[in-house]
C-alpha atoms as a PDB file:
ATOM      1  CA  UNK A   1       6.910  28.950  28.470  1.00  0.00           C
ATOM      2  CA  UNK A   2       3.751  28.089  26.649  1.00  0.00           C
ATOM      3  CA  UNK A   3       1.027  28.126  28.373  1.00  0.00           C
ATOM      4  CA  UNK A   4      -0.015  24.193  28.469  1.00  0.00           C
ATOM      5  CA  UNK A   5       2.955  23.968  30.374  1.00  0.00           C
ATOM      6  CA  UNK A   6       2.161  26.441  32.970  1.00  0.00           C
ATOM      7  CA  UNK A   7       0.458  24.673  36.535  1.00  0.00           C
ATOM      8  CA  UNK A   8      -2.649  26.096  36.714  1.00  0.00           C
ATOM      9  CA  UNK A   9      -2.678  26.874  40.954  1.00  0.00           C
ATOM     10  CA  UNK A  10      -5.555  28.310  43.069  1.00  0.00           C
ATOM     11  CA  UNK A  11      -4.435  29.364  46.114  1.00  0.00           C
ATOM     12  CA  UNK A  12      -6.567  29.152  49.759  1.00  0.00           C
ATOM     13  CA  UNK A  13      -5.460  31.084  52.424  1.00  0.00           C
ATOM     14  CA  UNK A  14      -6.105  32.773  55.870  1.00  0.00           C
ATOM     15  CA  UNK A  15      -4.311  35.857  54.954  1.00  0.00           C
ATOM     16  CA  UNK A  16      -4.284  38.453  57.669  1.00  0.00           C
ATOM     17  CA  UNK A  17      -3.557  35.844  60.064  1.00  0.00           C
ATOM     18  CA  UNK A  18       0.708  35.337  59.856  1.00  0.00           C
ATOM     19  CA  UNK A  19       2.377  37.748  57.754  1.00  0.00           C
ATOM     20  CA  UNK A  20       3.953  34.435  56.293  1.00  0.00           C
ATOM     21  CA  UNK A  21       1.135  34.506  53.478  1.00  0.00           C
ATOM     22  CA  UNK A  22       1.389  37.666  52.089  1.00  0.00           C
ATOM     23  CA  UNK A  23       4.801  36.321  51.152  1.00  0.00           C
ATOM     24  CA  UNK A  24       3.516  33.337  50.209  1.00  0.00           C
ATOM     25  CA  UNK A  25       1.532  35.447  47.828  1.00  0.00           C
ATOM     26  CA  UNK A  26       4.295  37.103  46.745  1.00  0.00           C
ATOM     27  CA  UNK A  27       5.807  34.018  45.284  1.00  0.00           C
ATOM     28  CA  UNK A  28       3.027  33.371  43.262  1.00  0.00           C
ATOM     29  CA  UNK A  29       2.842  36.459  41.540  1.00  0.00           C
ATOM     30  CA  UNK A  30       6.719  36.374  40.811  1.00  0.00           C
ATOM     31  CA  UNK A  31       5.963  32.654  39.305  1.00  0.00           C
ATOM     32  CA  UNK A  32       3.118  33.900  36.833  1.00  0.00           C
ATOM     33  CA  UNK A  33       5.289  36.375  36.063  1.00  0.00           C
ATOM     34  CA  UNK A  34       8.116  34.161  35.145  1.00  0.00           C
ATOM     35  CA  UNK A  35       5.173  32.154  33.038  1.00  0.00           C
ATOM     36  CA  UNK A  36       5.035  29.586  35.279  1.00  0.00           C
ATOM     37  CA  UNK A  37       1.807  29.267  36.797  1.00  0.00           C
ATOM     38  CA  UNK A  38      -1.710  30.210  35.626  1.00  0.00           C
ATOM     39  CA  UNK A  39      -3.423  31.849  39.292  1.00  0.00           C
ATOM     40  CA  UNK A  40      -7.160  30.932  38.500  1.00  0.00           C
ATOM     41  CA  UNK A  41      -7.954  31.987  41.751  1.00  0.00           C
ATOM     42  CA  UNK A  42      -7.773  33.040  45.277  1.00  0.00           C
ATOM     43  CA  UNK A  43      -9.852  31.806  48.049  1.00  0.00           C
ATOM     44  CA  UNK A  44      -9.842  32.897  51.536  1.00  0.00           C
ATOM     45  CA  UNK A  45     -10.554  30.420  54.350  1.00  0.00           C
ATOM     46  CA  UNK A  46     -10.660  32.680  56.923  1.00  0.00           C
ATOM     47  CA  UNK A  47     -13.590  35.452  58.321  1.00  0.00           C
ATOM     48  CA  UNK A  48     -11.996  38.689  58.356  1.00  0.00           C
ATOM     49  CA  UNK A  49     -13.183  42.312  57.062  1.00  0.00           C
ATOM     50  CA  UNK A  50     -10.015  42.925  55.631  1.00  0.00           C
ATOM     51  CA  UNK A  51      -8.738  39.321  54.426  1.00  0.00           C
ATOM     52  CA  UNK A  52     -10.489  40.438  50.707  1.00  0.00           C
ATOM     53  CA  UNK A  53      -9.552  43.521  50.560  1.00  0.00           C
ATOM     54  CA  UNK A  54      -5.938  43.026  51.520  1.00  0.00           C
ATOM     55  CA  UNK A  55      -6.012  40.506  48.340  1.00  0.00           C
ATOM     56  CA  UNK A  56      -7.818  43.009  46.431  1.00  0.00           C
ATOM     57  CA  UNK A  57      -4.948  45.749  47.113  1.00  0.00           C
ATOM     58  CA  UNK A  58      -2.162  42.879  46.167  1.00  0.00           C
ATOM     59  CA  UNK A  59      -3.823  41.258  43.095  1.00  0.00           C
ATOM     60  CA  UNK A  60      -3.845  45.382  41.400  1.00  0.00           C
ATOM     61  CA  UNK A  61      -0.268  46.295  42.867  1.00  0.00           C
ATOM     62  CA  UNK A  62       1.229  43.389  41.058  1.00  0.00           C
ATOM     63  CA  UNK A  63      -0.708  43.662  37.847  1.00  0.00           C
ATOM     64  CA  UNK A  64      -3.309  40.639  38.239  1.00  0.00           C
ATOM     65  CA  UNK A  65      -6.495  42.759  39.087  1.00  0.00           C
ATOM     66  CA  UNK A  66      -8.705  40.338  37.316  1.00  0.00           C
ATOM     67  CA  UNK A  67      -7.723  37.581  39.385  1.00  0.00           C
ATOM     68  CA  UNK A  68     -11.053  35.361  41.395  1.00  0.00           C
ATOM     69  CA  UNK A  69     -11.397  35.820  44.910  1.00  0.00           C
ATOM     70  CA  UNK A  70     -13.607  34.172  47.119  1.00  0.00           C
ATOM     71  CA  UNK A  71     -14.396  34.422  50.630  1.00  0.00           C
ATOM     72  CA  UNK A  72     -15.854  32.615  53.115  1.00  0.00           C
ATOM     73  CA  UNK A  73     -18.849  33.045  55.729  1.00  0.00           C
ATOM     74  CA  UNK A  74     -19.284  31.622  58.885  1.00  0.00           C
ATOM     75  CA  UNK A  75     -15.935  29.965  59.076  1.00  0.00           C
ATOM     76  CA  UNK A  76     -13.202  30.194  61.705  1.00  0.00           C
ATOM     77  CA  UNK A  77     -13.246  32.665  64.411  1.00  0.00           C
ATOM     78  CA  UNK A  78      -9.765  34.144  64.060  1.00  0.00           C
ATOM     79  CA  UNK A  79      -9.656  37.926  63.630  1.00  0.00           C
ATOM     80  CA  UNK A  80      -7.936  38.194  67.513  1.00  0.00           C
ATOM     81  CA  UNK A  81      -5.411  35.390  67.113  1.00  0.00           C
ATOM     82  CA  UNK A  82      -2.506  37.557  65.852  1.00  0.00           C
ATOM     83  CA  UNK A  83      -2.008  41.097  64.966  1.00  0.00           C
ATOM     84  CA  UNK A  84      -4.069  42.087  61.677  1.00  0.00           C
ATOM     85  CA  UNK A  85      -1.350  43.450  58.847  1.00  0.00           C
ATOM     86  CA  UNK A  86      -4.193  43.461  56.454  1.00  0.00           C
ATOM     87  CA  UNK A  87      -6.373  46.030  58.278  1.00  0.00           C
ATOM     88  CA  UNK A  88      -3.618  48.428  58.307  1.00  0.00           C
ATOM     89  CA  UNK A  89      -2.025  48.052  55.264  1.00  0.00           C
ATOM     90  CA  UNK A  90      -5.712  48.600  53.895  1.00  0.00           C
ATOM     91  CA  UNK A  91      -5.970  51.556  56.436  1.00  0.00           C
ATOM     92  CA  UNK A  92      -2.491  52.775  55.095  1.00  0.00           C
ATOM     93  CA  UNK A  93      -2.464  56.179  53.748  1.00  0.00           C
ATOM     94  CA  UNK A  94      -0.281  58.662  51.607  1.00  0.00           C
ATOM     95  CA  UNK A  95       1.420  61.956  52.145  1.00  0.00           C
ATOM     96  CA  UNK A  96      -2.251  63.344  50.787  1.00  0.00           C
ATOM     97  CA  UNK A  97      -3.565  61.499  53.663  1.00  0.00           C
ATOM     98  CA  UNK A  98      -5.759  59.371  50.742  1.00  0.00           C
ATOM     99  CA  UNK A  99      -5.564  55.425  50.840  1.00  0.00           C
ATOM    100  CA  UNK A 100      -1.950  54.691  49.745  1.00  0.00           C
ATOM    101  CA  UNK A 101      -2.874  51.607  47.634  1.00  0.00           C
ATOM    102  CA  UNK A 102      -5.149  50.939  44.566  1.00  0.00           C
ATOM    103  CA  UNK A 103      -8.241  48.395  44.794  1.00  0.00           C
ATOM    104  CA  UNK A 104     -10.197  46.972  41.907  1.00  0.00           C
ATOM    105  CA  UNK A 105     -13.010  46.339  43.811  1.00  0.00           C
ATOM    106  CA  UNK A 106     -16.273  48.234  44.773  1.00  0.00           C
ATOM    107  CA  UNK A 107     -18.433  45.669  47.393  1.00  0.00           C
ATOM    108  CA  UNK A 108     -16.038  42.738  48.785  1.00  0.00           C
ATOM    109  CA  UNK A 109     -19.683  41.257  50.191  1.00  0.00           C
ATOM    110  CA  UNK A 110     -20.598  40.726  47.044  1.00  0.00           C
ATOM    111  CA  UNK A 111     -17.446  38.412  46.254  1.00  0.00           C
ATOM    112  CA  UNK A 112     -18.648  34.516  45.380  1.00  0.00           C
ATOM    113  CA  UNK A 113     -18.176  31.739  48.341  1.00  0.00           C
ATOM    114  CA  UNK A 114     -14.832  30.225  48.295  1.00  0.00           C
ATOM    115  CA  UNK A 115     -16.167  26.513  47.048  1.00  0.00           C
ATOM    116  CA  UNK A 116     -18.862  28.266  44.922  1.00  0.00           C
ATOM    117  CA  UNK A 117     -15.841  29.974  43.453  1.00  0.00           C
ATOM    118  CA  UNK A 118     -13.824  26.522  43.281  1.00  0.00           C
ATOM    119  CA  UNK A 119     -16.784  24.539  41.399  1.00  0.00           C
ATOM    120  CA  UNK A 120     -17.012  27.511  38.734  1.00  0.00           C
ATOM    121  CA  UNK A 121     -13.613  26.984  38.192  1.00  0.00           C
ATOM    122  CA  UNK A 122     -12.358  23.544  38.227  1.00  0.00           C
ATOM    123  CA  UNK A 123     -15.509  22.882  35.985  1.00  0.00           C
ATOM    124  CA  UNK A 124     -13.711  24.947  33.755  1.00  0.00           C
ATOM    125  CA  UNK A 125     -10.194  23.447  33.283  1.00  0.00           C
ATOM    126  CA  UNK A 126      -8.760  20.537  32.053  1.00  0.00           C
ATOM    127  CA  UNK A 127      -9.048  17.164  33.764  1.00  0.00           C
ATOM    128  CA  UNK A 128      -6.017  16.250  35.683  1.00  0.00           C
ATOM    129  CA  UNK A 129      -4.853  20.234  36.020  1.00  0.00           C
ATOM    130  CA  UNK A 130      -4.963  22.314  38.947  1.00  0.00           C
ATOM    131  CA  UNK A 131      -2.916  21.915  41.915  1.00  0.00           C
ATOM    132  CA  UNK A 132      -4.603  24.038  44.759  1.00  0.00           C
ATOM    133  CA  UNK A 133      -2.011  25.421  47.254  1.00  0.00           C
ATOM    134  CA  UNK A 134      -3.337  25.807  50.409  1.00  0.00           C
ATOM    135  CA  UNK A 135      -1.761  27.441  53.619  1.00  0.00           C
ATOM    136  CA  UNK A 136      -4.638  27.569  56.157  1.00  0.00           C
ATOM    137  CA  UNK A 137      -7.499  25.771  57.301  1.00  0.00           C
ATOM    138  CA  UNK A 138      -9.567  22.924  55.287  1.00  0.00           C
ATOM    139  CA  UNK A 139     -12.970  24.290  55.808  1.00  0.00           C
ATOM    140  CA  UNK A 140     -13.211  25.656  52.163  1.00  0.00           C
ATOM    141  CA  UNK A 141     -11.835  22.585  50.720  1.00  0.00           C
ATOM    142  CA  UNK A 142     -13.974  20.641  52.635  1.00  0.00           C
ATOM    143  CA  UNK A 143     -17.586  22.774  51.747  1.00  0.00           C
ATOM    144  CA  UNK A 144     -15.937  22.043  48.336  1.00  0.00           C
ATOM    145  CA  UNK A 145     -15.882  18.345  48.946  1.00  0.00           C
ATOM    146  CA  UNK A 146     -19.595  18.178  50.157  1.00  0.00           C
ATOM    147  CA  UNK A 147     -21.059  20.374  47.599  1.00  0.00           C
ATOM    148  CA  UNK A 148     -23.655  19.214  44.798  1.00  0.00           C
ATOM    149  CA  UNK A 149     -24.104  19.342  40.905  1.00  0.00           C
ATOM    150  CA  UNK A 150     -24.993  23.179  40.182  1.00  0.00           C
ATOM    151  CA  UNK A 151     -25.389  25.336  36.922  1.00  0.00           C
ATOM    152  CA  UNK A 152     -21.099  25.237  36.856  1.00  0.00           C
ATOM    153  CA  UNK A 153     -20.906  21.141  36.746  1.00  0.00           C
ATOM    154  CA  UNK A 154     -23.395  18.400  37.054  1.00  0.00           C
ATOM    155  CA  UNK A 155     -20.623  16.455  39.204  1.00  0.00           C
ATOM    156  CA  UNK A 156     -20.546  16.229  42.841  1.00  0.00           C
ATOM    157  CA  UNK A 157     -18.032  17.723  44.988  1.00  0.00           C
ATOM    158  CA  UNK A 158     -16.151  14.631  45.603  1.00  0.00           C
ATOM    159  CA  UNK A 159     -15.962  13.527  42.091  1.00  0.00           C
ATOM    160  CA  UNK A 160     -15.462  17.153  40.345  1.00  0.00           C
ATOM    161  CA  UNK A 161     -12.301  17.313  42.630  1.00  0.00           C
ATOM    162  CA  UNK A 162     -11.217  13.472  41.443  1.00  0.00           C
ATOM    163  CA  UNK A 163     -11.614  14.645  37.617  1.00  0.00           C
ATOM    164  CA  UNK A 164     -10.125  18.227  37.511  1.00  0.00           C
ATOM    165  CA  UNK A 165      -7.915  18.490  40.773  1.00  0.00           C
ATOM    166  CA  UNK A 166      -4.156  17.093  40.163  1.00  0.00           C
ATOM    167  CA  UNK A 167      -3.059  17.372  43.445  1.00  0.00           C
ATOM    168  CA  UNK A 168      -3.299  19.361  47.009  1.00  0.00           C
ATOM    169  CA  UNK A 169      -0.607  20.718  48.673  1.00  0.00           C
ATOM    170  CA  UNK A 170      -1.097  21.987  52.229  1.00  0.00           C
ATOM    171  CA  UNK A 171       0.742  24.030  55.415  1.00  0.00           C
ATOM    172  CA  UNK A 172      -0.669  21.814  57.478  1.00  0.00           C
ATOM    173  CA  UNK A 173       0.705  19.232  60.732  1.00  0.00           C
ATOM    174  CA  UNK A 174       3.323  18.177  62.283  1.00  0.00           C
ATOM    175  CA  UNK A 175       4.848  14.760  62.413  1.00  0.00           C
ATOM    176  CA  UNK A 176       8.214  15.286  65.388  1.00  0.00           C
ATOM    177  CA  UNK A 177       5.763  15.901  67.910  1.00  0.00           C
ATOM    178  CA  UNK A 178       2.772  13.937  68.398  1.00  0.00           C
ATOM    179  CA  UNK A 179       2.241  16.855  71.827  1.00  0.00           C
ATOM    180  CA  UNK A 180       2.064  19.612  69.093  1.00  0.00           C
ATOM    181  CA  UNK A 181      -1.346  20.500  67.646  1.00  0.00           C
ATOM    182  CA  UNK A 182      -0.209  23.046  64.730  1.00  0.00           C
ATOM    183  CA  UNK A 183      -3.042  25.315  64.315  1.00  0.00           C
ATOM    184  CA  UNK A 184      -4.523  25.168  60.641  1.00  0.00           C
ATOM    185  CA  UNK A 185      -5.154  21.969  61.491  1.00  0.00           C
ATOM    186  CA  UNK A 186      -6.755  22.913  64.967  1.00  0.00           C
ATOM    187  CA  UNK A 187      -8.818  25.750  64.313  1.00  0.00           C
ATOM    188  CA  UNK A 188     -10.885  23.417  61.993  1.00  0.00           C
ATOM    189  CA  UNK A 189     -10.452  19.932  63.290  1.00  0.00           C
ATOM    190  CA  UNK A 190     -13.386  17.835  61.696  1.00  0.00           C
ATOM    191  CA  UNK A 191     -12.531  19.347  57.859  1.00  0.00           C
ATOM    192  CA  UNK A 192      -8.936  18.396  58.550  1.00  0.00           C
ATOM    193  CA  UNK A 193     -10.407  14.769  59.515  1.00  0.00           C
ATOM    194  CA  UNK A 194     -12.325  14.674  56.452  1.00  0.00           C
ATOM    195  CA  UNK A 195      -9.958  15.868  53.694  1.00  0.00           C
ATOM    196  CA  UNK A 196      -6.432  13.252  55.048  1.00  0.00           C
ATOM    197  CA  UNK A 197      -8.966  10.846  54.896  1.00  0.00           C
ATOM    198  CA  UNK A 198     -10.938  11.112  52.203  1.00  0.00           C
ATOM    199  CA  UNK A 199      -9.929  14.068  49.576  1.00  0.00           C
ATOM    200  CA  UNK A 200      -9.424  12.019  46.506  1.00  0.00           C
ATOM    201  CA  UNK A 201      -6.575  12.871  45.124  1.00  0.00           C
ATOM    202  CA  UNK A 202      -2.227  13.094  46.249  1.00  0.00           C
ATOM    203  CA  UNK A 203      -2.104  15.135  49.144  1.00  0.00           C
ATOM    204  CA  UNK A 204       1.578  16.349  50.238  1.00  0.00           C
ATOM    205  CA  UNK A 205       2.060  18.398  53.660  1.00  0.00           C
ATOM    206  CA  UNK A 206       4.727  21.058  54.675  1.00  0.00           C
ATOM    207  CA  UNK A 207       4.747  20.272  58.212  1.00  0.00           C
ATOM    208  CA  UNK A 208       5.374  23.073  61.219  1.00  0.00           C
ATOM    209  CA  UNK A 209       8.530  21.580  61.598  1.00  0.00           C
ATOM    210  CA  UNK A 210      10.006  22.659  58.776  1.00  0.00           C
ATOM    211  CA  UNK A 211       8.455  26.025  58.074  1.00  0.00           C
ATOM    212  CA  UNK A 212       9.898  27.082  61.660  1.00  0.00           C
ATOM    213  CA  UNK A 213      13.185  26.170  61.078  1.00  0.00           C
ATOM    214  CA  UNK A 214      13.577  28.314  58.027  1.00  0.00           C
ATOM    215  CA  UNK A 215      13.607  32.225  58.594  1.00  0.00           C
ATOM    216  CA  UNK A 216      13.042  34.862  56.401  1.00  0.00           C
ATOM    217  CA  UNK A 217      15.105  37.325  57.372  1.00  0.00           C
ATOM    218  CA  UNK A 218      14.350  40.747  58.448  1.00  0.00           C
ATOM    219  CA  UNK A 219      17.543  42.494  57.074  1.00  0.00           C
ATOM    220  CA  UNK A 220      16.036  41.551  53.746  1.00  0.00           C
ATOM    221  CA  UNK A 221      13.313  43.414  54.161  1.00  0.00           C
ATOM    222  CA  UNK A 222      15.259  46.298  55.952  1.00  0.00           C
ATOM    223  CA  UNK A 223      17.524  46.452  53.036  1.00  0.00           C
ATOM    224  CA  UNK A 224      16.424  44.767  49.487  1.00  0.00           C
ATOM    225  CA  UNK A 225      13.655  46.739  49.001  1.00  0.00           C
ATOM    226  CA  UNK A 226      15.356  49.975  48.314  1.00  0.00           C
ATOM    227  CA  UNK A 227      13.853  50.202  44.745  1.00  0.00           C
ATOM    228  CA  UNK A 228      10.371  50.995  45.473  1.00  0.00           C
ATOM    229  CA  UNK A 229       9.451  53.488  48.087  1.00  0.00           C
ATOM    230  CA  UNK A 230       5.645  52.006  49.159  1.00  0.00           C
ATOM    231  CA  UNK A 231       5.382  47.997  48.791  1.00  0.00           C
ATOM    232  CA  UNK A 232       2.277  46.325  50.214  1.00  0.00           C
ATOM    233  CA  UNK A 233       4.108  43.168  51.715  1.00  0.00           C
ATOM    234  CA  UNK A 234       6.884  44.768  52.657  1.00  0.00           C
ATOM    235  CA  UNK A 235       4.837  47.261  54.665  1.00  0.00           C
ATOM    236  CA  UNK A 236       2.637  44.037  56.014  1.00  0.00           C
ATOM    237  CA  UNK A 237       5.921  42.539  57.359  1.00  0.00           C
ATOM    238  CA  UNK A 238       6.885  45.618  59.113  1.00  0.00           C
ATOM    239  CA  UNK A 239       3.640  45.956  60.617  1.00  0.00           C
ATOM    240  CA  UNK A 240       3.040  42.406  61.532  1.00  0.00           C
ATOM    241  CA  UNK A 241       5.848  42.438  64.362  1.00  0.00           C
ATOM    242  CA  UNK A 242       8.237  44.603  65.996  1.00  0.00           C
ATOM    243  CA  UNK A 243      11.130  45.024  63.603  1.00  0.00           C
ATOM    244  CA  UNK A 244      13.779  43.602  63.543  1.00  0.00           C
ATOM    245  CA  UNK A 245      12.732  40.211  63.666  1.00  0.00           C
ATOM    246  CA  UNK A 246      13.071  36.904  61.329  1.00  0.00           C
ATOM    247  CA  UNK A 247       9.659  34.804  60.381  1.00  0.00           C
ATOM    248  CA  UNK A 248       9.311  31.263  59.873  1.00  0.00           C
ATOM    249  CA  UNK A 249       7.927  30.595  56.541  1.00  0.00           C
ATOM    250  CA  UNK A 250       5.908  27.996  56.731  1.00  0.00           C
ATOM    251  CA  UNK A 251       3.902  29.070  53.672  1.00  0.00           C
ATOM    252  CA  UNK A 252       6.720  29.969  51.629  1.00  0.00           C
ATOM    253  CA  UNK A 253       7.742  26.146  51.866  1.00  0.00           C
ATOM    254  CA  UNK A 254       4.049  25.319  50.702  1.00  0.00           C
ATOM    255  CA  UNK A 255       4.197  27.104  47.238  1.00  0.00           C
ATOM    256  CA  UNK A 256       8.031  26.710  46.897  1.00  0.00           C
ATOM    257  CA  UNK A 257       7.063  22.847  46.493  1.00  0.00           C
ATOM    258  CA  UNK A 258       3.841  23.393  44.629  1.00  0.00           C
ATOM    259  CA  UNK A 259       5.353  25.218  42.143  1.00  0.00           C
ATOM    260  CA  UNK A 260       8.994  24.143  42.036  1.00  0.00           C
ATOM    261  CA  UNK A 261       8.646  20.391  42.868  1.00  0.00           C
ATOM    262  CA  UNK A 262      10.823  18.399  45.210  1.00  0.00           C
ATOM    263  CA  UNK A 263      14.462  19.762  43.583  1.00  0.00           C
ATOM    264  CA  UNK A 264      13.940  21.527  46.584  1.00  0.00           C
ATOM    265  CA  UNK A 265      12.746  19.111  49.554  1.00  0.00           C
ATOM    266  CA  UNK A 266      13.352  15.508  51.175  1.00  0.00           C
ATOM    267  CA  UNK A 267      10.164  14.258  50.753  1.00  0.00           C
ATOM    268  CA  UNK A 268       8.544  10.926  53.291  1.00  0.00           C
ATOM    269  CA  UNK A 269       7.214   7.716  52.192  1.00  0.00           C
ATOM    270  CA  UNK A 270       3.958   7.301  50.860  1.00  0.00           C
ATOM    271  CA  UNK A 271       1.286   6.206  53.336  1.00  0.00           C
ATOM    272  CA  UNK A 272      -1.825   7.619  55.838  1.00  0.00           C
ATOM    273  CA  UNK A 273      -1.996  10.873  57.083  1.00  0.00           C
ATOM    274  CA  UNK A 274      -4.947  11.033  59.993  1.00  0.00           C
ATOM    275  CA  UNK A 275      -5.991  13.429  62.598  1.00  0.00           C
ATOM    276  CA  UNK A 276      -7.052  12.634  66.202  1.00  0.00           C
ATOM    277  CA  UNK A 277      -9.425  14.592  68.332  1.00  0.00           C
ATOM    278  CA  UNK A 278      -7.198  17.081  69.603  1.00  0.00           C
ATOM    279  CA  UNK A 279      -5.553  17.756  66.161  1.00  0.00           C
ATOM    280  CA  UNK A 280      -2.408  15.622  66.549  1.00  0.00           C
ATOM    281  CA  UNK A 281      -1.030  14.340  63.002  1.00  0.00           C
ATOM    282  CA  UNK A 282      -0.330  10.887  62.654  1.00  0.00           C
ATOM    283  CA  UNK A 283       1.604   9.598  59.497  1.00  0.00           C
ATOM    284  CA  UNK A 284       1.505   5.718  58.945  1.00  0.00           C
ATOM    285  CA  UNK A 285       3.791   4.669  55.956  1.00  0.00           C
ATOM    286  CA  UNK A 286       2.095   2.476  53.752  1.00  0.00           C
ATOM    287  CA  UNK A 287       2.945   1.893  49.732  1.00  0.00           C
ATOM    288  CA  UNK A 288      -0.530   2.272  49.207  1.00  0.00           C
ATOM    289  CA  UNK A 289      -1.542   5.699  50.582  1.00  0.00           C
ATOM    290  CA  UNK A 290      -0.650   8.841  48.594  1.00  0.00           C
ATOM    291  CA  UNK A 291      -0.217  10.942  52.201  1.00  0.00           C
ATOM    292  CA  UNK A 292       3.561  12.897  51.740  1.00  0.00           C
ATOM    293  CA  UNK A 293       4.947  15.303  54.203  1.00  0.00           C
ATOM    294  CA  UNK A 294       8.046  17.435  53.056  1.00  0.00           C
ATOM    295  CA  UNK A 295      11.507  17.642  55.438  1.00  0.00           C
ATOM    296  CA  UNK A 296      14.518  19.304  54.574  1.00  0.00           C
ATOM    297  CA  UNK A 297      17.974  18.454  55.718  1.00  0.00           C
ATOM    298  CA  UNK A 298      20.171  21.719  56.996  1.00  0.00           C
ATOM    299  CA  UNK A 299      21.935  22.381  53.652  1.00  0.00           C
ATOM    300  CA  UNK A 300      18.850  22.458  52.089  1.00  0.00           C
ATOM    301  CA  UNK A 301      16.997  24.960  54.303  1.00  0.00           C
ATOM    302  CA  UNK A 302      19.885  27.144  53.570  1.00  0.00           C
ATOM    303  CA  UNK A 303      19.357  26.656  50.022  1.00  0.00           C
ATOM    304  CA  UNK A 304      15.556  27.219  50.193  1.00  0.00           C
ATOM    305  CA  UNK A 305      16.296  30.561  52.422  1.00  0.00           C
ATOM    306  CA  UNK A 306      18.593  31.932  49.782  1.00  0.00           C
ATOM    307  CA  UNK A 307      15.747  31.090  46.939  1.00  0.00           C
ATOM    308  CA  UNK A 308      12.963  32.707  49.086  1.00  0.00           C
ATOM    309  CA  UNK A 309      14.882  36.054  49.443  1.00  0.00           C
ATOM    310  CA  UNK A 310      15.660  35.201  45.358  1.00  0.00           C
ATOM    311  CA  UNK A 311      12.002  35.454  44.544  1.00  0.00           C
ATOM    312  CA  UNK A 312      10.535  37.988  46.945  1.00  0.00           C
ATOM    313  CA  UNK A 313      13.545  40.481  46.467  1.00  0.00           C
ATOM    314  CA  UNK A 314      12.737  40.739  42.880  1.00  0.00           C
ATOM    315  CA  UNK A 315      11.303  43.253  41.145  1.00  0.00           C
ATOM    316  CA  UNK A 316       7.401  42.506  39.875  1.00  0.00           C
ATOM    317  CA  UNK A 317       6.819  42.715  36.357  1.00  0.00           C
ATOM    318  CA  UNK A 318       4.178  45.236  36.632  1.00  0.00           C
ATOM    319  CA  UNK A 319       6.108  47.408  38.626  1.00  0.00           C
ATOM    320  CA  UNK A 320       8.405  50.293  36.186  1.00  0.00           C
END
């Protein structure tokens, strides 16, 4: 694949939170293998000691060291909210009781703001280029939205993302149960508000609904990983939960359709997407709104199942 014809993706996440996006990851690095995406970047939406790191560790395991990340500061309070498979895959060690996995970097404080990281960026891509993939909360994308000209572009937030962003693709809502407030969308409420209504560009959502009715299965990782004998998300996964036990992969269905397109996916109507007070997700279908949300009937979760455990399973290029 030549590389004009590669999607240039940046990639915000909460990482550390659900072991979901260290698969997510995963994914991504098996698609710029395959030459068909261009990671610019990775920024992290969530405060966490061990969010960067963790990244750090994966970016040098699967061969893309030199990859942006950016972090955020004073952003969602999270670190209790579910058990933290970064920390102790960071805190992993060897059988000569030294830190099992490589890092690249020295001083993760010293690591650009996520939407400082975005501007430098976007300013430097093509118009009409980058889809950003995101499968956590909006508060870097909305920072991003708010920012000002700087030394990277002299256009505002608002209209750098109109020029240079192609489209956004979120993990975010849900849209069979107006009594379910999914919790990207709830742990930053007002930048949720402000990016369904205002982010200027095609916005398409993979709802909770569908994420949780597709499992990733834990024999996979029990058994396809037989090839290596240390793997970073593999070891995440098994540290995230009690094994055995199958994960939803709500993320999974977020990059699967960023990268791979709706071959995949039922997708809605255009129309509206807004967000109420306590974080319920309304969708109003209107030919005039560019608001999508993805569904999937059962043959095709089945199909998108098999294709996860297709991607993930195999082997990264980096790795002899």
């Amino acid at each position: 694949m030549v590389e004009k014809d590669k999607i240039n993706v940046i990639f915000d996440t909460d990482i550390g939170n659900d072991v979901d996006d260290a698969l997510a990851l995963d994914m991504l690095y098996k698609y710029a293998d395959a030459g068909k995406i261009k990671l610019l970047g990775i920024c992290i939406n969530k405060n966490g000691v061990y969010s960067a790191e963790f990244v750090d560790i994966l970016n040098t395991w699967y061969g893309y060291k030199n990859t942006p990340i950016g972090i955020i500061h004073n952003g969602v309070e999270c670190e209790d909210d579910a058990i933290n498979y970064a920390m102790k895959v960071c805190k992993q060690k060897g059988d000569n009781n030294e830190l099992l996995y490589k890092r690249n970097i020295n001083d993760y404080e010293r690591l650009p703001e996520a939407h400082i990281l975005y501007r430098k960026i976007l300013a430097r891509q093509p118009d009409s280029s980058i889809t950003i993939i995101s499968t956590g909360f909006s508060t870097n994308l909305y920072r991003l939205l708010n920012t000002n000209a700087d030394q990277y572009s002299p256009l505002r937030g608002y209209e750098l993302i109109k020029r240079k962003v192609k489209r956004l693709i979120m993990m975010a809502g849900c849209f069979n149960n107006p009594r379910m407030h999914e919790y990207n969308v709830v742990k930053d409420i007002q930048a949720a508000k402000r990016i369904f209504d205002t982010w200027p560009t095609t916005i398409v959502t993979s709802p909770f609904e569908l994420g949780a009715k597709i499992l990733y299965p834990a024999k996979s990782i029990e058994n396809d990983f037989n090839w290596i004998k240390h793997h970073p998300v593999v070891d995440s996964y098994k540290s995230y939960l009690k094994m055995p036990y199958d994960r939803p992969t709500w993320d999974l269905t977020t990059v699967l359709y960023g990268v791979e397109g709706s071959l995949w996916f039922s997708l809605s109507k255009g129309g509206y997407i807004t967000v109420d007070d306590n974080g319920t997700t309304i969708f109003r279908p209107d030919e005039r709104g560019n608001r999508y949300y993805l569904m999937a009937t059962q043959e095709q979760c089945k199909a998108i199942k098999d294709q996860f455990i297709k991607i993930i399973t195999r082997r990264p290029k980096h790795i002899k």
